[in-house]
N, C-alpha and C. Protein backbone atom coordinates (compact mmCIF):
# COMPACT_ATOMS: atom_id res chain seq x y z
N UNK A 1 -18.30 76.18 -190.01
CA UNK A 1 -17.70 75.17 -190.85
C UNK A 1 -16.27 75.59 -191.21
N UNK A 2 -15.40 74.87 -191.42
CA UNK A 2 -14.03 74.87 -192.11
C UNK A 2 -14.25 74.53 -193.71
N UNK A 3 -13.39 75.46 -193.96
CA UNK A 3 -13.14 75.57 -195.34
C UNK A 3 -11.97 76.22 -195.87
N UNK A 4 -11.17 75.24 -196.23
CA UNK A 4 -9.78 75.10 -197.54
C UNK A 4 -9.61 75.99 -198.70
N UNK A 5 -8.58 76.63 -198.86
CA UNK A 5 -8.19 77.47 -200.18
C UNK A 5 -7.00 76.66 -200.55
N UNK A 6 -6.95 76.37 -201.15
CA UNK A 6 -5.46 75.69 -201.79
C UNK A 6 -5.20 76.80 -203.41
N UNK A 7 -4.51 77.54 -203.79
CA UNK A 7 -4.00 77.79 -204.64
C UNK A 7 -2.57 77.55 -205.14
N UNK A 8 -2.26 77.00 -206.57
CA UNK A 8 -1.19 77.27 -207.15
C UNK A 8 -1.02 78.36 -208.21
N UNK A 9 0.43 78.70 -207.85
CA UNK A 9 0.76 79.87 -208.59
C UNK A 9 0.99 79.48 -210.54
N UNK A 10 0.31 80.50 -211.25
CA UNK A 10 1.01 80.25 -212.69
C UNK A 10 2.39 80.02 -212.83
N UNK A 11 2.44 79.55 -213.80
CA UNK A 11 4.36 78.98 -214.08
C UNK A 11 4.64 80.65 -214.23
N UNK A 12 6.18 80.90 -213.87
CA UNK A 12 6.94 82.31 -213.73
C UNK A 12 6.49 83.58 -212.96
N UNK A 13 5.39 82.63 -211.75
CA UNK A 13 4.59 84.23 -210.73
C UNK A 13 5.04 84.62 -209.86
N UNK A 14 6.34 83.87 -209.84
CA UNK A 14 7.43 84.13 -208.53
C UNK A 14 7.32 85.71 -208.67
N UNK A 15 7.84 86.38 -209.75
CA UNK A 15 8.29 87.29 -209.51
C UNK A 15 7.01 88.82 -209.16
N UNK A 16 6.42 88.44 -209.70
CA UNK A 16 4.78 88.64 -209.51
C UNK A 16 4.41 88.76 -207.96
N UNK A 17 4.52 87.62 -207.28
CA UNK A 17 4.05 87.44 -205.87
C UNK A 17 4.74 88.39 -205.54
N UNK A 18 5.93 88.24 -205.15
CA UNK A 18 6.84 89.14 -204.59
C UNK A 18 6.48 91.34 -204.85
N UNK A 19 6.21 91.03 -205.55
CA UNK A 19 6.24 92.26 -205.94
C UNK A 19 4.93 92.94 -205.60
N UNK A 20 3.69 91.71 -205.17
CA UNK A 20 2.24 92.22 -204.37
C UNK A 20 2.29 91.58 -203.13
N UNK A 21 3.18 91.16 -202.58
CA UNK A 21 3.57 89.94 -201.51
C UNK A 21 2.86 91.61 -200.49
N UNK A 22 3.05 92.28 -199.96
CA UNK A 22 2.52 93.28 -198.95
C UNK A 22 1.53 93.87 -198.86
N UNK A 23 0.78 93.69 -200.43
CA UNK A 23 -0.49 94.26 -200.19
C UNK A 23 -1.46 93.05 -200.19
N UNK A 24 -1.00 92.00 -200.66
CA UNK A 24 -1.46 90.49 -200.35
C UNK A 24 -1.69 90.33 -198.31
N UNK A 25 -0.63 90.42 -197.89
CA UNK A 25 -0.48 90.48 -196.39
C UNK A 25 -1.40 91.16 -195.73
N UNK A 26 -1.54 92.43 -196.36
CA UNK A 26 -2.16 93.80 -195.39
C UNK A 26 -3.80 93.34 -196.13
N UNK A 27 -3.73 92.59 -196.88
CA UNK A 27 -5.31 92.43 -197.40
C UNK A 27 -5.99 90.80 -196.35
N UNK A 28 -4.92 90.25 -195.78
CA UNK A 28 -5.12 89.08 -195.00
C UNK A 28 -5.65 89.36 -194.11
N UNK A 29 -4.76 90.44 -193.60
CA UNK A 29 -4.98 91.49 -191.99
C UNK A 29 -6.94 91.79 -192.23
N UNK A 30 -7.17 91.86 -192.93
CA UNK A 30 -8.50 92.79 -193.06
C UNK A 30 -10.09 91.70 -193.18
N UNK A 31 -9.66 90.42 -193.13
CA UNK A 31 -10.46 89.45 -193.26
C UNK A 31 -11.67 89.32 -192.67
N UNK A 32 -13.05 89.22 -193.18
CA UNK A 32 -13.70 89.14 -192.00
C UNK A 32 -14.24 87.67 -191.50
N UNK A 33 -13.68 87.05 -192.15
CA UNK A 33 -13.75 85.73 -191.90
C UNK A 33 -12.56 84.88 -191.19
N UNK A 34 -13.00 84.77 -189.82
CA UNK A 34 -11.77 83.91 -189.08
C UNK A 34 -10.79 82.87 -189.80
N UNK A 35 -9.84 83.64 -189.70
CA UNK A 35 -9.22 82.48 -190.89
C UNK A 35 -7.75 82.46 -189.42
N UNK A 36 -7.68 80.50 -189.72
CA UNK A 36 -7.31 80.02 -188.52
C UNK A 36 -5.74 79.47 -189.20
N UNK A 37 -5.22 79.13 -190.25
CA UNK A 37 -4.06 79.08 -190.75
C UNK A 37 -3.43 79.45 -192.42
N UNK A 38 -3.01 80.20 -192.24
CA UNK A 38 -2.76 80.74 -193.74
C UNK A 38 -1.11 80.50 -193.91
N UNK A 39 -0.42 80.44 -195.51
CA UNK A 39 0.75 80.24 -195.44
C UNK A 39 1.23 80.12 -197.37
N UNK A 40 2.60 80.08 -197.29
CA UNK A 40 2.71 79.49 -198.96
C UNK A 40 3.00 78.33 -198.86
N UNK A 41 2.57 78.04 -200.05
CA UNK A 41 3.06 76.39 -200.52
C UNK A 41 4.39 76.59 -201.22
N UNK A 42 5.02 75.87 -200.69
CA UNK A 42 6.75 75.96 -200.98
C UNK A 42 6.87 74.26 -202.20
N UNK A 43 7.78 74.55 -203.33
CA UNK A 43 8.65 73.30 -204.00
C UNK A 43 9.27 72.68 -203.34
N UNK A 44 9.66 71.56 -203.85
CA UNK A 44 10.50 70.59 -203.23
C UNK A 44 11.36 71.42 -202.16
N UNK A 45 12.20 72.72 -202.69
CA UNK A 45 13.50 72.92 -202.09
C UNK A 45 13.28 73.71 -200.65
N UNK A 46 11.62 73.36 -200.37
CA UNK A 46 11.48 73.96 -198.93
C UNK A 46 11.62 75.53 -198.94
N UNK A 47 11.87 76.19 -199.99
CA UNK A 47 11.76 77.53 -199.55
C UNK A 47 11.05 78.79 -200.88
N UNK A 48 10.82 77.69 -202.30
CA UNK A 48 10.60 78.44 -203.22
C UNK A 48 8.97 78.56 -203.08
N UNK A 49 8.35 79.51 -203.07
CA UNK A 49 7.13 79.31 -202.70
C UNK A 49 6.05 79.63 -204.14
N UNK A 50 5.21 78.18 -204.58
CA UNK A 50 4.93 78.29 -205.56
C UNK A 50 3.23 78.23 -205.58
N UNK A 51 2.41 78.89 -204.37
CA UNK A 51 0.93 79.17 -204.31
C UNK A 51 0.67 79.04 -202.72
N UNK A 52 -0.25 79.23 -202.21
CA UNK A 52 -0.78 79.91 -201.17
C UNK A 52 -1.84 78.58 -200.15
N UNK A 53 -1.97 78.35 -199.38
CA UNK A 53 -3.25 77.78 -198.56
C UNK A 53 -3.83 78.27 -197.03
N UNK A 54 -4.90 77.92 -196.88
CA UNK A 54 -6.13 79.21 -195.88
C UNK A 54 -6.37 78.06 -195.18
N UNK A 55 -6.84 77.90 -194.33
CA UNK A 55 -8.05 77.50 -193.71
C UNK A 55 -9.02 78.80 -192.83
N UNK A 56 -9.99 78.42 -192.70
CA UNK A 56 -10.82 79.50 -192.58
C UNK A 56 -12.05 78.61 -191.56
N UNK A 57 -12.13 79.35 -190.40
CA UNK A 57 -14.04 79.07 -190.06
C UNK A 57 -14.92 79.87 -190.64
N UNK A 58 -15.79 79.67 -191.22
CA UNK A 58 -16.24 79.87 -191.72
C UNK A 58 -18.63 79.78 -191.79
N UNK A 59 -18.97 81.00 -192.17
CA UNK A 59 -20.77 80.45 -192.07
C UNK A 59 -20.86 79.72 -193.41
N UNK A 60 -20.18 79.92 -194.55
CA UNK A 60 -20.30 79.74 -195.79
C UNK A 60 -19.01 79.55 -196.91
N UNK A 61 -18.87 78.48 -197.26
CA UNK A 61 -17.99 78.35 -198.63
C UNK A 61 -18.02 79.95 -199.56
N UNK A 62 -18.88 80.10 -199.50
CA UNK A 62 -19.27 81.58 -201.10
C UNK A 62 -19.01 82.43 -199.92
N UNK A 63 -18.61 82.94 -198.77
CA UNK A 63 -17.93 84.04 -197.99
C UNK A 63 -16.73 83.69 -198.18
N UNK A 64 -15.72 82.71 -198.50
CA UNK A 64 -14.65 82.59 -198.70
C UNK A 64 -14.33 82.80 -199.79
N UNK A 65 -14.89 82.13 -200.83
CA UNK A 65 -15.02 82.22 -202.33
C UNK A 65 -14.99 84.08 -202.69
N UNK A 66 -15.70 84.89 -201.83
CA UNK A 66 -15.90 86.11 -202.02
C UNK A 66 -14.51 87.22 -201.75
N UNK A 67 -14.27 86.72 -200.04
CA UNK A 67 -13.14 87.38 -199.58
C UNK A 67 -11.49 86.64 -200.43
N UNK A 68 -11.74 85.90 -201.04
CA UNK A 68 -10.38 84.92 -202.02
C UNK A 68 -10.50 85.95 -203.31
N UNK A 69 -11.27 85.84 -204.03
CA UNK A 69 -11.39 86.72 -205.47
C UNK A 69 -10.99 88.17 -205.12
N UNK A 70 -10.98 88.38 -204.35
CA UNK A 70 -10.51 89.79 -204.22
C UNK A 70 -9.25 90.23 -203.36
N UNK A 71 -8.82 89.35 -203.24
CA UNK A 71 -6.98 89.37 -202.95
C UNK A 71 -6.21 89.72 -203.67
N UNK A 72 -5.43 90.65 -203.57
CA UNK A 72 -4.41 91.46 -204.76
C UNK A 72 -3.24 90.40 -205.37
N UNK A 73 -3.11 89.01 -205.05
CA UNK A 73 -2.81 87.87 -205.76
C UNK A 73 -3.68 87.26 -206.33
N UNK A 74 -5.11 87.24 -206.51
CA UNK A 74 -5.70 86.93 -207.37
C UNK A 74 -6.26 88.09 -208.12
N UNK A 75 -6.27 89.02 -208.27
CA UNK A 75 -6.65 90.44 -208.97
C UNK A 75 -5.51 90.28 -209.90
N UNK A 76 -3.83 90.05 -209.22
CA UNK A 76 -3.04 90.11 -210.44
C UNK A 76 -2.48 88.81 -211.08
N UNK A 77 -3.95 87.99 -211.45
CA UNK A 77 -3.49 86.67 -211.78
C UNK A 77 -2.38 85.99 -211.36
N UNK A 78 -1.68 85.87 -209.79
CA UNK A 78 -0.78 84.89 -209.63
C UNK A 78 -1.09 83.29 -209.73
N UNK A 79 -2.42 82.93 -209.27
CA UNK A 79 -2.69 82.11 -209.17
C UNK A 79 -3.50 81.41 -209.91
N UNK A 80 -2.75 80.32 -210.60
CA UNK A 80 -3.43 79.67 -211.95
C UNK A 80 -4.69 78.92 -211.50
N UNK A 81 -4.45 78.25 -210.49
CA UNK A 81 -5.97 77.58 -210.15
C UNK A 81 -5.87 77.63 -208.76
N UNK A 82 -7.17 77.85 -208.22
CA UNK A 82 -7.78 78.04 -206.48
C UNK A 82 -8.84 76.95 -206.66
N UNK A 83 -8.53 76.32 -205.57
CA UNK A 83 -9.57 74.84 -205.20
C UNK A 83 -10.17 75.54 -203.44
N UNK A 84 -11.37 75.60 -203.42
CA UNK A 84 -12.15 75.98 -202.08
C UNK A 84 -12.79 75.21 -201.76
N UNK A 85 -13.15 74.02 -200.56
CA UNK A 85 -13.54 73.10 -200.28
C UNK A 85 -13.68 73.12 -198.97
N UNK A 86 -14.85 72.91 -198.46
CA UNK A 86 -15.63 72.76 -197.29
C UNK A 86 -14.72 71.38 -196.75
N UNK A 87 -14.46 71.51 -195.67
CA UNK A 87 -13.22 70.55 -194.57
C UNK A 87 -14.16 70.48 -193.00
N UNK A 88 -13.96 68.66 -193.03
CA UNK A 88 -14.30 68.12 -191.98
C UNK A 88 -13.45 67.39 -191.05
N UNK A 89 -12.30 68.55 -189.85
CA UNK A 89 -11.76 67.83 -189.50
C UNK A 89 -11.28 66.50 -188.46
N UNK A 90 -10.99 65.98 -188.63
CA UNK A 90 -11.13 64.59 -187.60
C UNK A 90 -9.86 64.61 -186.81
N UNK A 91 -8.69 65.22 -187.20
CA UNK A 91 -7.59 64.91 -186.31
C UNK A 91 -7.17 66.17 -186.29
N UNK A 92 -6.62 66.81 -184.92
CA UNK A 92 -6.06 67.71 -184.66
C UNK A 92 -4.83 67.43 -183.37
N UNK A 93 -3.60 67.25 -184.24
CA UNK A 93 -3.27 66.43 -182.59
C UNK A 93 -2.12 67.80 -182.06
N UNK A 94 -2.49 69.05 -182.13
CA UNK A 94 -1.50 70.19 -181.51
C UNK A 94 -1.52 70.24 -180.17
């Protein structure tokens, strides 16, 4: 199954991210769950990046839910709210 992480960052975690932005990375690297596109969510201005999104294959929602809570951006509260949602996709036109 596919399944969605959408997080946004708390107001002022810019500086926060940045500062776990590598052990965030090197904790991506280590996944054991195929995760098929990961990235930040950027503001309007295309480059300020203000929370995170996954997609993942996945056996289980709560294996994602598991390997997400323990990301060194969510350990150091960057992220005010994480939405995880099981995804059924219909269009893939790459």
């Amino acid at each position: 199954m596919h399944v969605i992480v959408h997080c946004l960052d708390r107001p002022g975690a810019l500086a926060d991210r940045l500062a776990h932005y590598d052990a965030h990375k090197a904790y991506l690297a280590t996944s054991p769950v195929p995760m098929l596109i990961s990235g930040p969510l950027v503001a309007d201005d295309g480059t300020t990046m203000i929370g995170s999104f996954f997609l993942f294959e996945a056996a289980s929602k709560e294996e994602v839910a598991a390997f997400n809570a323990a990301d060194p951006f969510a350990k150091a509260g960057i992220w005010e709210t994480v939405a995880i949602h099981a995804f059924l996709k219909r269009v893939d036109n790459r």
